[in-house]
PDB file of N, CA and C in Angstrom:
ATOM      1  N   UNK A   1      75.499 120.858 103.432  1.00  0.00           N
ATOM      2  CA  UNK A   1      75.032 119.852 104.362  1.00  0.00           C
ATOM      3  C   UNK A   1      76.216 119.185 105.065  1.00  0.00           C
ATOM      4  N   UNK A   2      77.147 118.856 104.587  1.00  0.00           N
ATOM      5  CA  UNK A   2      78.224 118.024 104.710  1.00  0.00           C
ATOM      6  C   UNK A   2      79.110 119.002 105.850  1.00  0.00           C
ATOM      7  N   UNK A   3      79.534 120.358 105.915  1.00  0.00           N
ATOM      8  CA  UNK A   3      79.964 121.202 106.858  1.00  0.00           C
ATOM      9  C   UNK A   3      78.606 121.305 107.911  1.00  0.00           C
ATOM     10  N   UNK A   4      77.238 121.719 107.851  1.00  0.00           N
ATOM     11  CA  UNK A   4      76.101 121.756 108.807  1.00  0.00           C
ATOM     12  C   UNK A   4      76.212 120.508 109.556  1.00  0.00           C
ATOM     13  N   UNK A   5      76.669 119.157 108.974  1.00  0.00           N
ATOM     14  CA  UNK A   5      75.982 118.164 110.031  1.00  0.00           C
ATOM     15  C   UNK A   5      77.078 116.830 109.162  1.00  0.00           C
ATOM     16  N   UNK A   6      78.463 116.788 109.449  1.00  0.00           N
ATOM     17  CA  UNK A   6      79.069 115.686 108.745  1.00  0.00           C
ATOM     18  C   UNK A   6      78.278 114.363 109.571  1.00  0.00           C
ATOM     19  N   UNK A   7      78.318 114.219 110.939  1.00  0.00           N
ATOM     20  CA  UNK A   7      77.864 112.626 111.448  1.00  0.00           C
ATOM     21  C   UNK A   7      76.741 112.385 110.414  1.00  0.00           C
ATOM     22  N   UNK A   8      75.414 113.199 109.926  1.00  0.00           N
ATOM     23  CA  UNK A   8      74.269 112.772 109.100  1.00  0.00           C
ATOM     24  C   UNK A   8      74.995 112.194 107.888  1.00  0.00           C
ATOM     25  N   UNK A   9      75.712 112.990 107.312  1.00  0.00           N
ATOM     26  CA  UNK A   9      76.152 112.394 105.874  1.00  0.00           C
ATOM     27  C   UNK A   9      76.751 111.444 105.781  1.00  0.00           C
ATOM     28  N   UNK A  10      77.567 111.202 106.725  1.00  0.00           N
ATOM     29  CA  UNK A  10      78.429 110.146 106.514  1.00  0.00           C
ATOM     30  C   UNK A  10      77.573 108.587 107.227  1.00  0.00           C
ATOM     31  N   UNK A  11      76.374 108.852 107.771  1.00  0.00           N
ATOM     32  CA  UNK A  11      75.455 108.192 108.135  1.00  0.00           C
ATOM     33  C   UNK A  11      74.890 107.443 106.726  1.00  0.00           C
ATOM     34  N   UNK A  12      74.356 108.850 106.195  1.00  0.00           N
ATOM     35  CA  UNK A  12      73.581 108.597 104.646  1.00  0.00           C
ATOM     36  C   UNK A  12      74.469 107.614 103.826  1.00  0.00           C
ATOM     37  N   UNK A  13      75.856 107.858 103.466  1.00  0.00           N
ATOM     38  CA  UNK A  13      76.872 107.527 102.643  1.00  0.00           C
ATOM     39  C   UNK A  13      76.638 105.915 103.109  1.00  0.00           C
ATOM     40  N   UNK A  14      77.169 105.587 104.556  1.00  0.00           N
ATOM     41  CA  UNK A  14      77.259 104.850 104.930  1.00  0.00           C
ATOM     42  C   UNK A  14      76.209 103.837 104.887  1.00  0.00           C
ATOM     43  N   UNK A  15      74.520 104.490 104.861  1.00  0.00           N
ATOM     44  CA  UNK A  15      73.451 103.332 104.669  1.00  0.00           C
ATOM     45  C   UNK A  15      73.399 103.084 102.389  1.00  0.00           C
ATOM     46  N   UNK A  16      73.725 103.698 102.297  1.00  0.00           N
ATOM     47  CA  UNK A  16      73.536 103.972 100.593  1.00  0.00           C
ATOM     48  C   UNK A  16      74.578 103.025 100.252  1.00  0.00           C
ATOM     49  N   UNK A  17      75.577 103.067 100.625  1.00  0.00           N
ATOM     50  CA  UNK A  17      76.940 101.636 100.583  1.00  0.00           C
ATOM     51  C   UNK A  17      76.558 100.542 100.987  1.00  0.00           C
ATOM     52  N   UNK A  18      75.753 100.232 102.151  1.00  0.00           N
ATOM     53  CA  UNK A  18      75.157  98.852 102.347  1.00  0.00           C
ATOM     54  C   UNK A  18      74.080  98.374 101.672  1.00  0.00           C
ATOM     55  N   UNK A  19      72.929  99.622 101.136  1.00  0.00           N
ATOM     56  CA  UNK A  19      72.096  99.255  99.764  1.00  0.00           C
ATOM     57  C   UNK A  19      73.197  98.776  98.906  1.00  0.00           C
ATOM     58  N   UNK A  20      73.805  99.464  98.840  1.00  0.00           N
ATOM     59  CA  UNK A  20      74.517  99.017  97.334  1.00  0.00           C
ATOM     60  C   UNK A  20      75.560  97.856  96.995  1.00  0.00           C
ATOM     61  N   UNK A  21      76.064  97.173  98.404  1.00  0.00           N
ATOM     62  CA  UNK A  21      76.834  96.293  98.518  1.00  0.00           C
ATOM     63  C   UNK A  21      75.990  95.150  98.643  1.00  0.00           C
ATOM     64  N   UNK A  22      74.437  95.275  98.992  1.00  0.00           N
ATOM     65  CA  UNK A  22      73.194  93.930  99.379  1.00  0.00           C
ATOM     66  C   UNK A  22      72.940  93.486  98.296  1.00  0.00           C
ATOM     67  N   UNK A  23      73.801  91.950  97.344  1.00  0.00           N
ATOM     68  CA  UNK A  23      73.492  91.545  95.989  1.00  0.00           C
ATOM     69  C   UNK A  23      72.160  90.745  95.969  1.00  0.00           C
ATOM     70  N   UNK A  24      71.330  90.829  97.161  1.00  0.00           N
ATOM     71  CA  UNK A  24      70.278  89.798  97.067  1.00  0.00           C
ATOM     72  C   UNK A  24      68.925  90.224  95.806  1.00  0.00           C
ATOM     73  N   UNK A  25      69.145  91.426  95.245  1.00  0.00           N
ATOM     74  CA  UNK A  25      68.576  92.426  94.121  1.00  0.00           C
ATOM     75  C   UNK A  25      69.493  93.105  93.733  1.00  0.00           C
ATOM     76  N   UNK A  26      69.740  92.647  92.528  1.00  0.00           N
ATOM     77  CA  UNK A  26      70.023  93.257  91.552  1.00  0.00           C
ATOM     78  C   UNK A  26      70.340  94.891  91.193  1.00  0.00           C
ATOM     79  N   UNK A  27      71.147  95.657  90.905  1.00  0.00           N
ATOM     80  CA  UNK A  27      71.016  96.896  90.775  1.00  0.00           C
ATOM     81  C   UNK A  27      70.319  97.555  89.669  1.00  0.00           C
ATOM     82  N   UNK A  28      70.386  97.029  88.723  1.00  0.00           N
ATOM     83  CA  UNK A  28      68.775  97.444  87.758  1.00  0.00           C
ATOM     84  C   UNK A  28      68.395  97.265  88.319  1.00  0.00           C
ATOM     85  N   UNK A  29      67.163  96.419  89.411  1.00  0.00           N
ATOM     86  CA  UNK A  29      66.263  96.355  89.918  1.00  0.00           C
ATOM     87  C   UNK A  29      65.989  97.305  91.233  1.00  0.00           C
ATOM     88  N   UNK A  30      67.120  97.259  91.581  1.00  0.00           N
ATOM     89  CA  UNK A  30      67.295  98.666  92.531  1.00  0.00           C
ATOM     90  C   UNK A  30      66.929 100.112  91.974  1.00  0.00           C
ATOM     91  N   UNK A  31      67.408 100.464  91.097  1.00  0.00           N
ATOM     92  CA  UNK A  31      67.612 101.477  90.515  1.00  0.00           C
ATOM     93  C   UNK A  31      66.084 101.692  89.765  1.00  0.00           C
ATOM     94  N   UNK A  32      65.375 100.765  89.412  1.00  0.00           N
ATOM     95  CA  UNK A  32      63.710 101.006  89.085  1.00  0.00           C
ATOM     96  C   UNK A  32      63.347 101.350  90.433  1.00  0.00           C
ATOM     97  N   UNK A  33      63.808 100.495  91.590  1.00  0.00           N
ATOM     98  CA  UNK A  33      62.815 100.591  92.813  1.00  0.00           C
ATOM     99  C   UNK A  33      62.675 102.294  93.210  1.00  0.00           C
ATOM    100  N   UNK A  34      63.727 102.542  93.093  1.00  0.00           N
ATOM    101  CA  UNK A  34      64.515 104.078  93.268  1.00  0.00           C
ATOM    102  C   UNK A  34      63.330 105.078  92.298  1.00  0.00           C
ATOM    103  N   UNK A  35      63.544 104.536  91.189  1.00  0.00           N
ATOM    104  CA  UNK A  35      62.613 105.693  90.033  1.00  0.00           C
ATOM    105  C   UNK A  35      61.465 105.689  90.953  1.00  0.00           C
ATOM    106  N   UNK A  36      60.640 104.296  90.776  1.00  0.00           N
ATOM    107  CA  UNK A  36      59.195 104.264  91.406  1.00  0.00           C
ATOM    108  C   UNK A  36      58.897 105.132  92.895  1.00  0.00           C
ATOM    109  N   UNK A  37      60.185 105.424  93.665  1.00  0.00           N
ATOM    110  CA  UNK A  37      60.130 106.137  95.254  1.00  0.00           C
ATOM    111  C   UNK A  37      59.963 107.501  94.507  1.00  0.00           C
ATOM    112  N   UNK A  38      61.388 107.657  93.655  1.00  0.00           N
ATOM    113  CA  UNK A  38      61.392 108.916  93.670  1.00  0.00           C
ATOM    114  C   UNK A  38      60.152 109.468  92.891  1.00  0.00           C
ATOM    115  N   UNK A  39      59.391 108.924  91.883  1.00  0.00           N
ATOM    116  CA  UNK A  39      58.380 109.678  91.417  1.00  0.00           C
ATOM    117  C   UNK A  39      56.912 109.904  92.667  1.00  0.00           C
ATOM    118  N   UNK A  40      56.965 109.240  93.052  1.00  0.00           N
ATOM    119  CA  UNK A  40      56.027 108.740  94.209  1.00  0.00           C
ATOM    120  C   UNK A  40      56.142 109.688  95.636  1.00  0.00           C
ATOM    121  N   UNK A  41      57.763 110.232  95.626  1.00  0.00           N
ATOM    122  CA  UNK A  41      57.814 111.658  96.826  1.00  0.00           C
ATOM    123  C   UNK A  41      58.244 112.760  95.743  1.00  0.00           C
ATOM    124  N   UNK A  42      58.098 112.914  94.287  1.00  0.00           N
ATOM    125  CA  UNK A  42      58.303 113.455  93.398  1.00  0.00           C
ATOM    126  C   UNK A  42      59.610 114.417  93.545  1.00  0.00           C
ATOM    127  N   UNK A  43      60.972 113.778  94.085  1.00  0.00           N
ATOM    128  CA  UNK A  43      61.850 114.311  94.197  1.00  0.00           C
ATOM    129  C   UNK A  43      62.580 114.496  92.736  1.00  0.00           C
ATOM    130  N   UNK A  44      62.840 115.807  92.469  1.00  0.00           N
ATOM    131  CA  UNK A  44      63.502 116.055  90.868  1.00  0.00           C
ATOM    132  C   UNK A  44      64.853 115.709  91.083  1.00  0.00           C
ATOM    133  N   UNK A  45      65.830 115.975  92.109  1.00  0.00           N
ATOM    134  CA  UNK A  45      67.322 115.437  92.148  1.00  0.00           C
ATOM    135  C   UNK A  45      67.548 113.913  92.013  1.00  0.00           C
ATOM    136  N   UNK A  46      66.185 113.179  92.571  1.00  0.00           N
ATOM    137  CA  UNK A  46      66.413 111.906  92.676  1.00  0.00           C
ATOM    138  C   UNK A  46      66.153 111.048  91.757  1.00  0.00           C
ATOM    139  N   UNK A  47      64.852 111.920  90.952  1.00  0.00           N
ATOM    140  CA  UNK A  47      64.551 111.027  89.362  1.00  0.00           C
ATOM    141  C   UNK A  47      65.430 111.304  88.518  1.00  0.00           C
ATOM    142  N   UNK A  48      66.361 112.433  88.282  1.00  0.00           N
ATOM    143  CA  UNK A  48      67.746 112.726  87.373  1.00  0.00           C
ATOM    144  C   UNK A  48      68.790 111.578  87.570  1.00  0.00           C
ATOM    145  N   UNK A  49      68.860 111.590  89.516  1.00  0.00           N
ATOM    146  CA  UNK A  49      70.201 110.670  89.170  1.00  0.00           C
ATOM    147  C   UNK A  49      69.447 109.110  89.178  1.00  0.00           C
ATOM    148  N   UNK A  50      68.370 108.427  89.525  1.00  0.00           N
ATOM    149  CA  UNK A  50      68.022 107.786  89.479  1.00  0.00           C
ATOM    150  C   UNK A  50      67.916 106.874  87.967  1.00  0.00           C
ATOM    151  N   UNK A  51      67.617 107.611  87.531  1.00  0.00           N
ATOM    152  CA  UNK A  51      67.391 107.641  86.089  1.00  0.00           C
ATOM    153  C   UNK A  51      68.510 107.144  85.376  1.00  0.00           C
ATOM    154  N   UNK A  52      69.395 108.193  85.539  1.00  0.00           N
ATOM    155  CA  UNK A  52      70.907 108.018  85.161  1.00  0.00           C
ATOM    156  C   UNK A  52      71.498 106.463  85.067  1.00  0.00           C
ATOM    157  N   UNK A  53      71.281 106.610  86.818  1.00  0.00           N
ATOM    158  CA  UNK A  53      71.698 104.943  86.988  1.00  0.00           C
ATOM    159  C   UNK A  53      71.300 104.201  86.585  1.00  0.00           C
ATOM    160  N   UNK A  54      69.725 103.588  86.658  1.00  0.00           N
ATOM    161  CA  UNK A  54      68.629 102.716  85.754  1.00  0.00           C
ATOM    162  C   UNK A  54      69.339 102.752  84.430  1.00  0.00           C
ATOM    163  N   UNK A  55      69.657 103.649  83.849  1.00  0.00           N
ATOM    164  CA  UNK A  55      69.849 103.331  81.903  1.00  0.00           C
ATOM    165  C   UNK A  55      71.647 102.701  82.035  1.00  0.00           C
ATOM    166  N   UNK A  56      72.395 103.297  83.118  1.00  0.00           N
ATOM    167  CA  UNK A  56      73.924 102.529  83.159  1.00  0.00           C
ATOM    168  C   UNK A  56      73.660 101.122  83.704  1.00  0.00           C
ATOM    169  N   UNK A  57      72.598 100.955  84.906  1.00  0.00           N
ATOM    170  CA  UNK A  57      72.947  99.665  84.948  1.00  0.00           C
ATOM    171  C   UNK A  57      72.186  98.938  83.924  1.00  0.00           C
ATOM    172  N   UNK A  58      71.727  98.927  82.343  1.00  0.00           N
ATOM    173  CA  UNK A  58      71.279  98.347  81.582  1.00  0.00           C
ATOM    174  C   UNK A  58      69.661  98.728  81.930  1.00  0.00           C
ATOM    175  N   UNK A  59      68.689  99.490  82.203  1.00  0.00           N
ATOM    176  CA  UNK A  59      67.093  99.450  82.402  1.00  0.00           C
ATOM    177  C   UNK A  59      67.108 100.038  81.060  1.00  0.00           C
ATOM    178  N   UNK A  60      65.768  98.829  80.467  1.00  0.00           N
ATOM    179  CA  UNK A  60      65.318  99.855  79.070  1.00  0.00           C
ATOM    180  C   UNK A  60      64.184 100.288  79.458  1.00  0.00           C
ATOM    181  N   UNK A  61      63.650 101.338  78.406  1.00  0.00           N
ATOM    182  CA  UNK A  61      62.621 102.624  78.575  1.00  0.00           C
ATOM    183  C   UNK A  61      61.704 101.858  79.056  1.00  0.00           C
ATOM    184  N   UNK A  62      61.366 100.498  78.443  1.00  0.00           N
ATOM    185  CA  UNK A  62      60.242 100.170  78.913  1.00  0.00           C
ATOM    186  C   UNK A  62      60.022  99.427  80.196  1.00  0.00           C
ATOM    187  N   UNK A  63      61.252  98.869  80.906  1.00  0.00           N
ATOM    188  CA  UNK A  63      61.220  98.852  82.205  1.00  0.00           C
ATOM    189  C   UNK A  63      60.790 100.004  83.052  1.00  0.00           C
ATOM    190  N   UNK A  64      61.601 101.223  82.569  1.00  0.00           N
ATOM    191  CA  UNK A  64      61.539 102.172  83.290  1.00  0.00           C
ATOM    192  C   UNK A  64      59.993 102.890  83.147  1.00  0.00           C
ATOM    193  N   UNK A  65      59.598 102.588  82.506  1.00  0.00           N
ATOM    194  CA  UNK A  65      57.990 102.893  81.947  1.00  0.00           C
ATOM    195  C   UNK A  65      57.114 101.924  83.346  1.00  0.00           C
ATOM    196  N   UNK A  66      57.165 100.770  83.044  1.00  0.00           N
ATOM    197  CA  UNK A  66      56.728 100.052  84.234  1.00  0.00           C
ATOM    198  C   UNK A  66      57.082 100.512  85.967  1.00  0.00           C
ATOM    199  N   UNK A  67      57.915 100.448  86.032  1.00  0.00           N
ATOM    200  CA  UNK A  67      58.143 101.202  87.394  1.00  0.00           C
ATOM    201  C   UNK A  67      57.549 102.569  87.412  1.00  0.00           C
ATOM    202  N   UNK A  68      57.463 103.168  86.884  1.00  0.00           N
ATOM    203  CA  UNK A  68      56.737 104.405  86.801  1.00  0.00           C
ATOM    204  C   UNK A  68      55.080 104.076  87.101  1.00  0.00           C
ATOM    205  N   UNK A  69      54.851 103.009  86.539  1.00  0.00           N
ATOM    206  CA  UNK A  69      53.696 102.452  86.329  1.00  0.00           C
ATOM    207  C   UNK A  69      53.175 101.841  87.720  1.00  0.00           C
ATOM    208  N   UNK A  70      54.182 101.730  88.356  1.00  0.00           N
ATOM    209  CA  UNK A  70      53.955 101.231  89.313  1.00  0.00           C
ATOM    210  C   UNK A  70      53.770 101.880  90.469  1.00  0.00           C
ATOM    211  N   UNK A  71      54.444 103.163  90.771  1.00  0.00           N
ATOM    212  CA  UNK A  71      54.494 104.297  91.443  1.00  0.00           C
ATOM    213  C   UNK A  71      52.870 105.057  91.079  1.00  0.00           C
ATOM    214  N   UNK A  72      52.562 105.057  89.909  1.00  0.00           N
ATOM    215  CA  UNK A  72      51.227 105.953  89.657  1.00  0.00           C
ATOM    216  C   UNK A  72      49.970 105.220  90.135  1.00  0.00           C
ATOM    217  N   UNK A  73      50.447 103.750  90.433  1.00  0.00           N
ATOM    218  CA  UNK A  73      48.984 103.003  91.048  1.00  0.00           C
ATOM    219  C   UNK A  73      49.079 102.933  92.470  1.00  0.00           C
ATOM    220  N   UNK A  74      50.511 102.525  93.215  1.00  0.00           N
ATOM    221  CA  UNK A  74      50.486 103.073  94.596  1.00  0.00           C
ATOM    222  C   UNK A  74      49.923 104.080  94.663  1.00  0.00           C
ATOM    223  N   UNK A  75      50.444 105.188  94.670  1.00  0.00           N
ATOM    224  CA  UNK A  75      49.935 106.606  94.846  1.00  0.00           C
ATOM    225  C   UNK A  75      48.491 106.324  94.496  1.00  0.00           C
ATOM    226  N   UNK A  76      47.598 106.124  93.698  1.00  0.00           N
ATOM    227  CA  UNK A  76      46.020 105.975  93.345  1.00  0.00           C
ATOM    228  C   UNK A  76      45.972 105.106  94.111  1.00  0.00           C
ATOM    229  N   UNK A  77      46.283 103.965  94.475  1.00  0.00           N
ATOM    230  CA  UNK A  77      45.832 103.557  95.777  1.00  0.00           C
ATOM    231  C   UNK A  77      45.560 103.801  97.085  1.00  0.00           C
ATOM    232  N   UNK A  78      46.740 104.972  97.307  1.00  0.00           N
ATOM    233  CA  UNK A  78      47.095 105.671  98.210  1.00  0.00           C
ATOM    234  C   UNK A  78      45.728 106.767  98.562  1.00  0.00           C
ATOM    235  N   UNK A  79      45.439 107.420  97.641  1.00  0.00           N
ATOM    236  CA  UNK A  79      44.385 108.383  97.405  1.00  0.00           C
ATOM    237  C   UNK A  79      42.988 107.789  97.772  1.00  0.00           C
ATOM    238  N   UNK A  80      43.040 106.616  97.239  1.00  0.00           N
ATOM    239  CA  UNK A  80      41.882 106.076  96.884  1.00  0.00           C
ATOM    240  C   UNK A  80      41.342 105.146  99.628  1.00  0.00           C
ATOM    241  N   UNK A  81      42.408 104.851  99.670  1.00  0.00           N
ATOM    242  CA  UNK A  81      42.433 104.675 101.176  1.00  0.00           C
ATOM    243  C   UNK A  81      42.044 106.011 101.668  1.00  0.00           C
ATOM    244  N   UNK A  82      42.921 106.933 101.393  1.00  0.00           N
ATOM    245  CA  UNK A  82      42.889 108.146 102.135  1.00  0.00           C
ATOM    246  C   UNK A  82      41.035 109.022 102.329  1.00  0.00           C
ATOM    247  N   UNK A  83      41.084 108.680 100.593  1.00  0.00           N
ATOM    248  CA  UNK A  83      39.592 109.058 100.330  1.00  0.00           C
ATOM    249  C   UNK A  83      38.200 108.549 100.906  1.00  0.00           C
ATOM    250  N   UNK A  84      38.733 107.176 101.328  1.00  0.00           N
ATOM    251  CA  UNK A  84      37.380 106.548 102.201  1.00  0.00           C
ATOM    252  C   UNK A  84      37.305 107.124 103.590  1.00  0.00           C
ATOM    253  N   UNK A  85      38.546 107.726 103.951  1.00  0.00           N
ATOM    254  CA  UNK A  85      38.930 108.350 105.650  1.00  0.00           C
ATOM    255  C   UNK A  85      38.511 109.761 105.310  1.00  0.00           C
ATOM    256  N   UNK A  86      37.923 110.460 104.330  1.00  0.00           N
ATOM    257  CA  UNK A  86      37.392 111.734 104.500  1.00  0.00           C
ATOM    258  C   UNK A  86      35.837 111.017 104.800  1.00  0.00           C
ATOM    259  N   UNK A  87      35.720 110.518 103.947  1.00  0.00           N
ATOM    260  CA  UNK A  87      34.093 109.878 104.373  1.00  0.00           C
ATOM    261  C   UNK A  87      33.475 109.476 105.906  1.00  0.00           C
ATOM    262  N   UNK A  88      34.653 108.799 106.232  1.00  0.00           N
ATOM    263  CA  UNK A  88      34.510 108.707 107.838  1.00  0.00           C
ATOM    264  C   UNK A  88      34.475 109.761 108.596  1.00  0.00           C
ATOM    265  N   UNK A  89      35.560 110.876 108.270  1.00  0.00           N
ATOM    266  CA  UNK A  89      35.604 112.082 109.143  1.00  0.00           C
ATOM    267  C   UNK A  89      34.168 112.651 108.778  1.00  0.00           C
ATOM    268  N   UNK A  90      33.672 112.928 107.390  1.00  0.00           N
ATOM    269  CA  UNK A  90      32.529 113.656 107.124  1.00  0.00           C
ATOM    270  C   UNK A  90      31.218 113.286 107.687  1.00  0.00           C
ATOM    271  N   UNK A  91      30.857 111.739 108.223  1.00  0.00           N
ATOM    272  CA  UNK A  91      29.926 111.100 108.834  1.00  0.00           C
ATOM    273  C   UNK A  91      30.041 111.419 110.036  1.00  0.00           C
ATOM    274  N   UNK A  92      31.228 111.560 110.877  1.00  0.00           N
ATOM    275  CA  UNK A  92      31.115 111.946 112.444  1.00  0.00           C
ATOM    276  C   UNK A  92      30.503 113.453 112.397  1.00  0.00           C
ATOM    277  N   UNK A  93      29.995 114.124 111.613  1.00  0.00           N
ATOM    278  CA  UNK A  93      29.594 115.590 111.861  1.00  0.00           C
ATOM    279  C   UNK A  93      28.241 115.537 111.505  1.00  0.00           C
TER     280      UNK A  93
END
């Protein structure tokens, strides 16, 4: 990626440094917010390092349990909106 398209990466680098320099939250708390995205676009690179980070910056299991927890009811919420908009489409026919 980094030879295909350096301006993107160093874009990425560059917004991921200003997450990470913004003390107005906490980086445990960051680093759950992170788990809860990444399970939620079910990215596997991102729940590894995500993860990683959450347990260095101090998250215990059961934080990390909650954010998880939290990602599985968005998403069912998510489903649950989406699901009333098949109903609508199915009534216009």
């Amino acid at each position: 990626m980094q030879q295909a398209n350096p301006d993107m990466i160093k874009a990425f680098q560059d917004m991921k440094s200003a997450t990470h320099s913004n003390d107005v939250i906490d980086n445990k708390t960051k680093e759950l917010i992170a788990i809860a995205v990444s399970v939620a676009h079910q990215c596997d690179g991102c729940i590894a390092a995500h993860a990683r980070q959450a347990k260095l910056a101090g998250a215990t299991r059961e934080e990390v349990g909650a954010a998880i927890q939290v990602a599985m009811t968005v998403a069912a919420g998510g489903a649950f909106v989406y699901g009333s908009k098949v109903f609508d489409a199915f009534d216009q026919f």
